[in-house]
C-alpha atoms as a PDB file:
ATOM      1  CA  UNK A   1       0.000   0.000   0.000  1.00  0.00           C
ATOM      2  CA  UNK A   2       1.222   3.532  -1.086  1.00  0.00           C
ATOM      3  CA  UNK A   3       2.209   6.252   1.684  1.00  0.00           C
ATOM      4  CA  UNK A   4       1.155   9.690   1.919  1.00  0.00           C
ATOM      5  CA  UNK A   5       4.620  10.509   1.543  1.00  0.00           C
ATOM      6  CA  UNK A   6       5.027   8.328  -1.392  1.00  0.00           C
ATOM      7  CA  UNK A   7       2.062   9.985  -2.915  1.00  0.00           C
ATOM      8  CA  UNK A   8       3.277  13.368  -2.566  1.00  0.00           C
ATOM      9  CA  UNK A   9       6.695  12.572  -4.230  1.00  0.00           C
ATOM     10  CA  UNK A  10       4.874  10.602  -6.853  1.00  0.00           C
ATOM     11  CA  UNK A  11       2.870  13.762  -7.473  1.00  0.00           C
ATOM     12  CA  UNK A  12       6.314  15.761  -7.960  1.00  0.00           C
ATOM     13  CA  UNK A  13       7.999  14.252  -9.390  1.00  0.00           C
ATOM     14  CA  UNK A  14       4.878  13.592 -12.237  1.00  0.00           C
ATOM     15  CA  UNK A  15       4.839  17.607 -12.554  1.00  0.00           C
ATOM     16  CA  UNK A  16       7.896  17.967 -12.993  1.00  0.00           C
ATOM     17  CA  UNK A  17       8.311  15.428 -15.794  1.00  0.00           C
ATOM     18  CA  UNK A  18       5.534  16.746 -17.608  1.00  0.00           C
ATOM     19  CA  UNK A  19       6.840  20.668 -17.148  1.00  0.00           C
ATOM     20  CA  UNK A  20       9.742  18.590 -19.015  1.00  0.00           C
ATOM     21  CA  UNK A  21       7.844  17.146 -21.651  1.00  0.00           C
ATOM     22  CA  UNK A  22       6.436  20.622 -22.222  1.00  0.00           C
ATOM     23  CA  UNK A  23       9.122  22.436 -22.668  1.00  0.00           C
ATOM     24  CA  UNK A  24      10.640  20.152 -25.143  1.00  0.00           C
ATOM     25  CA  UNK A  25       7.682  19.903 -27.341  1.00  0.00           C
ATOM     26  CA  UNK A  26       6.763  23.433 -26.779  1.00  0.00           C
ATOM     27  CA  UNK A  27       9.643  25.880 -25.527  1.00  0.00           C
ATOM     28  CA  UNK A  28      12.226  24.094 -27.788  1.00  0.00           C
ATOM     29  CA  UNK A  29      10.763  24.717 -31.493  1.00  0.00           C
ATOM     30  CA  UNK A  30       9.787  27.605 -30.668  1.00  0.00           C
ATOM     31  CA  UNK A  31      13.167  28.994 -29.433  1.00  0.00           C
ATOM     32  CA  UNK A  32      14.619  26.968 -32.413  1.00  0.00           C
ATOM     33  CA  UNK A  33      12.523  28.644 -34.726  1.00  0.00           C
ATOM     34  CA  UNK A  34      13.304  31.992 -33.540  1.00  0.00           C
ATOM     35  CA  UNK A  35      17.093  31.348 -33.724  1.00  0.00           C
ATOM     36  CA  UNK A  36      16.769  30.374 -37.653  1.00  0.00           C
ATOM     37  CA  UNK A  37      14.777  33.674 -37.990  1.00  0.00           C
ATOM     38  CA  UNK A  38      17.467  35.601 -36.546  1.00  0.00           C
ATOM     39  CA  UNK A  39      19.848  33.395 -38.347  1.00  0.00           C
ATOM     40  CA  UNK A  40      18.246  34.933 -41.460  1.00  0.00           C
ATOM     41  CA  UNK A  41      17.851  38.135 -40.953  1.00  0.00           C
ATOM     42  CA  UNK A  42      21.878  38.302 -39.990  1.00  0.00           C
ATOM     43  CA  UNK A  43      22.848  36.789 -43.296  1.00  0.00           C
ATOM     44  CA  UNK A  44      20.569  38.797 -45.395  1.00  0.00           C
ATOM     45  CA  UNK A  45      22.035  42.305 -43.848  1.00  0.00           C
ATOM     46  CA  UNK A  46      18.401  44.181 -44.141  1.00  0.00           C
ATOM     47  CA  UNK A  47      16.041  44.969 -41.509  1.00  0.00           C
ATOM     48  CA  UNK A  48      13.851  42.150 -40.576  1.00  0.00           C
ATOM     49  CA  UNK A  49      10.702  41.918 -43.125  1.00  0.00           C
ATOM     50  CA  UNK A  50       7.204  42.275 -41.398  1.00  0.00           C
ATOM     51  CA  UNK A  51       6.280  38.614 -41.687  1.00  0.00           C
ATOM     52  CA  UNK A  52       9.497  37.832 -39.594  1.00  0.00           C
ATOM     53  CA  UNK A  53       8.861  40.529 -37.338  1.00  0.00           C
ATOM     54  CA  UNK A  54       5.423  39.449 -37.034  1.00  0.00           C
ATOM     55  CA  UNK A  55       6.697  35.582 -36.325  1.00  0.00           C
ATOM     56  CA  UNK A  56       9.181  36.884 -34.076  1.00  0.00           C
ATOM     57  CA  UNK A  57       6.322  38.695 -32.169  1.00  0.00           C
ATOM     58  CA  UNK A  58       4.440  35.047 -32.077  1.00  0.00           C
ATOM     59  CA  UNK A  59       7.174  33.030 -30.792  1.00  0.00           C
ATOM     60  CA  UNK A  60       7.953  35.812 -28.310  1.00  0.00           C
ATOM     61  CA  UNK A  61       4.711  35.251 -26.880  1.00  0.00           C
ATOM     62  CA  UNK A  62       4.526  31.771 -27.207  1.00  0.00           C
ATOM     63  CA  UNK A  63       8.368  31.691 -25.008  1.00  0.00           C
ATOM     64  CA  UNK A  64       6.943  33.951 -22.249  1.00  0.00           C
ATOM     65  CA  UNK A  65       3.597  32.235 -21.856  1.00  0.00           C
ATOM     66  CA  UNK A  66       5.732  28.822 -21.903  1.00  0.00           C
ATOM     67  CA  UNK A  67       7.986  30.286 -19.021  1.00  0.00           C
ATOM     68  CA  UNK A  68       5.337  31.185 -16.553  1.00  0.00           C
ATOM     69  CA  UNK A  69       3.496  27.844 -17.152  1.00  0.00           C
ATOM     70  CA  UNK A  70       7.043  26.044 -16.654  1.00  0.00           C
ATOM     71  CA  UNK A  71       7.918  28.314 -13.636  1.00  0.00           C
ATOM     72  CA  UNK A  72       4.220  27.620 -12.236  1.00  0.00           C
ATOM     73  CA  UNK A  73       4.250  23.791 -12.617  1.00  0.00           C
ATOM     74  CA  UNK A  74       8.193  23.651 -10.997  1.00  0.00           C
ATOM     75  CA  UNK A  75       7.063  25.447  -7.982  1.00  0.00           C
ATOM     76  CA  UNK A  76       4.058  23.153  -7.335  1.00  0.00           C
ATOM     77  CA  UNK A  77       6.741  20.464  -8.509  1.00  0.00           C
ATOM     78  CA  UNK A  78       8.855  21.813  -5.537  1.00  0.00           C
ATOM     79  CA  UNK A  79       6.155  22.405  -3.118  1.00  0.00           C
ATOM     80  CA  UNK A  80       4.656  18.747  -3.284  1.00  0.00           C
ATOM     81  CA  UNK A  81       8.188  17.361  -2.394  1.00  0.00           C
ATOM     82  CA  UNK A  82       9.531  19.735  -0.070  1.00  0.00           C
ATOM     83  CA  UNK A  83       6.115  18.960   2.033  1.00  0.00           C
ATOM     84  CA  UNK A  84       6.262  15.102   1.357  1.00  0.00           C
ATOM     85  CA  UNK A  85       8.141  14.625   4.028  1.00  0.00           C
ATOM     86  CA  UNK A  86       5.867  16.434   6.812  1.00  0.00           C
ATOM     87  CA  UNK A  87       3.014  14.066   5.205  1.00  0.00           C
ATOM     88  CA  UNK A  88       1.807  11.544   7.807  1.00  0.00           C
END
């Protein structure tokens, strides 16, 4: 039979493995993507073009929103298992 404790670190350990997963199938391309734009607009020498800008813009948001869900789901992540251990 599981403990409380067990349960708690189970739980933590989950969210942080899944903040993981997120972040490579999420936070990765999208930081990827942004670094071939940038890429581009160094080798062509010319201001960026709207569309890029525009992408730029989407990926921005897409990073910042990413962050705060990554930063939410690590401090649950760290909450669960710094209390697991005052679980009875």
């Amino acid at each position: 039979m599981a403990t409380s404790q067990g349960i708690m670190l189970l739980l933590g350990s989950a969210s942080g493995i899944v903040v993981f997963i997120y972040g490579m199938m999420v936070m990765r391309p999208a930081g990827m993507r942004m670094g071939a734009i940038s890429q581009q607009i160094q080798a062509g020498g010319a201001p960026p073009t709207p569309e890029q800008q525009a992408e730029i813009g989407k990926l921005r948001q897409t990073l910042s929103t990413g962050g705060r869900i990554a930063a939410i789901v690590l401090i649950i992540t760290t909450a669960l298992m710094s209390v697991a251990r005052f679980v009875v």
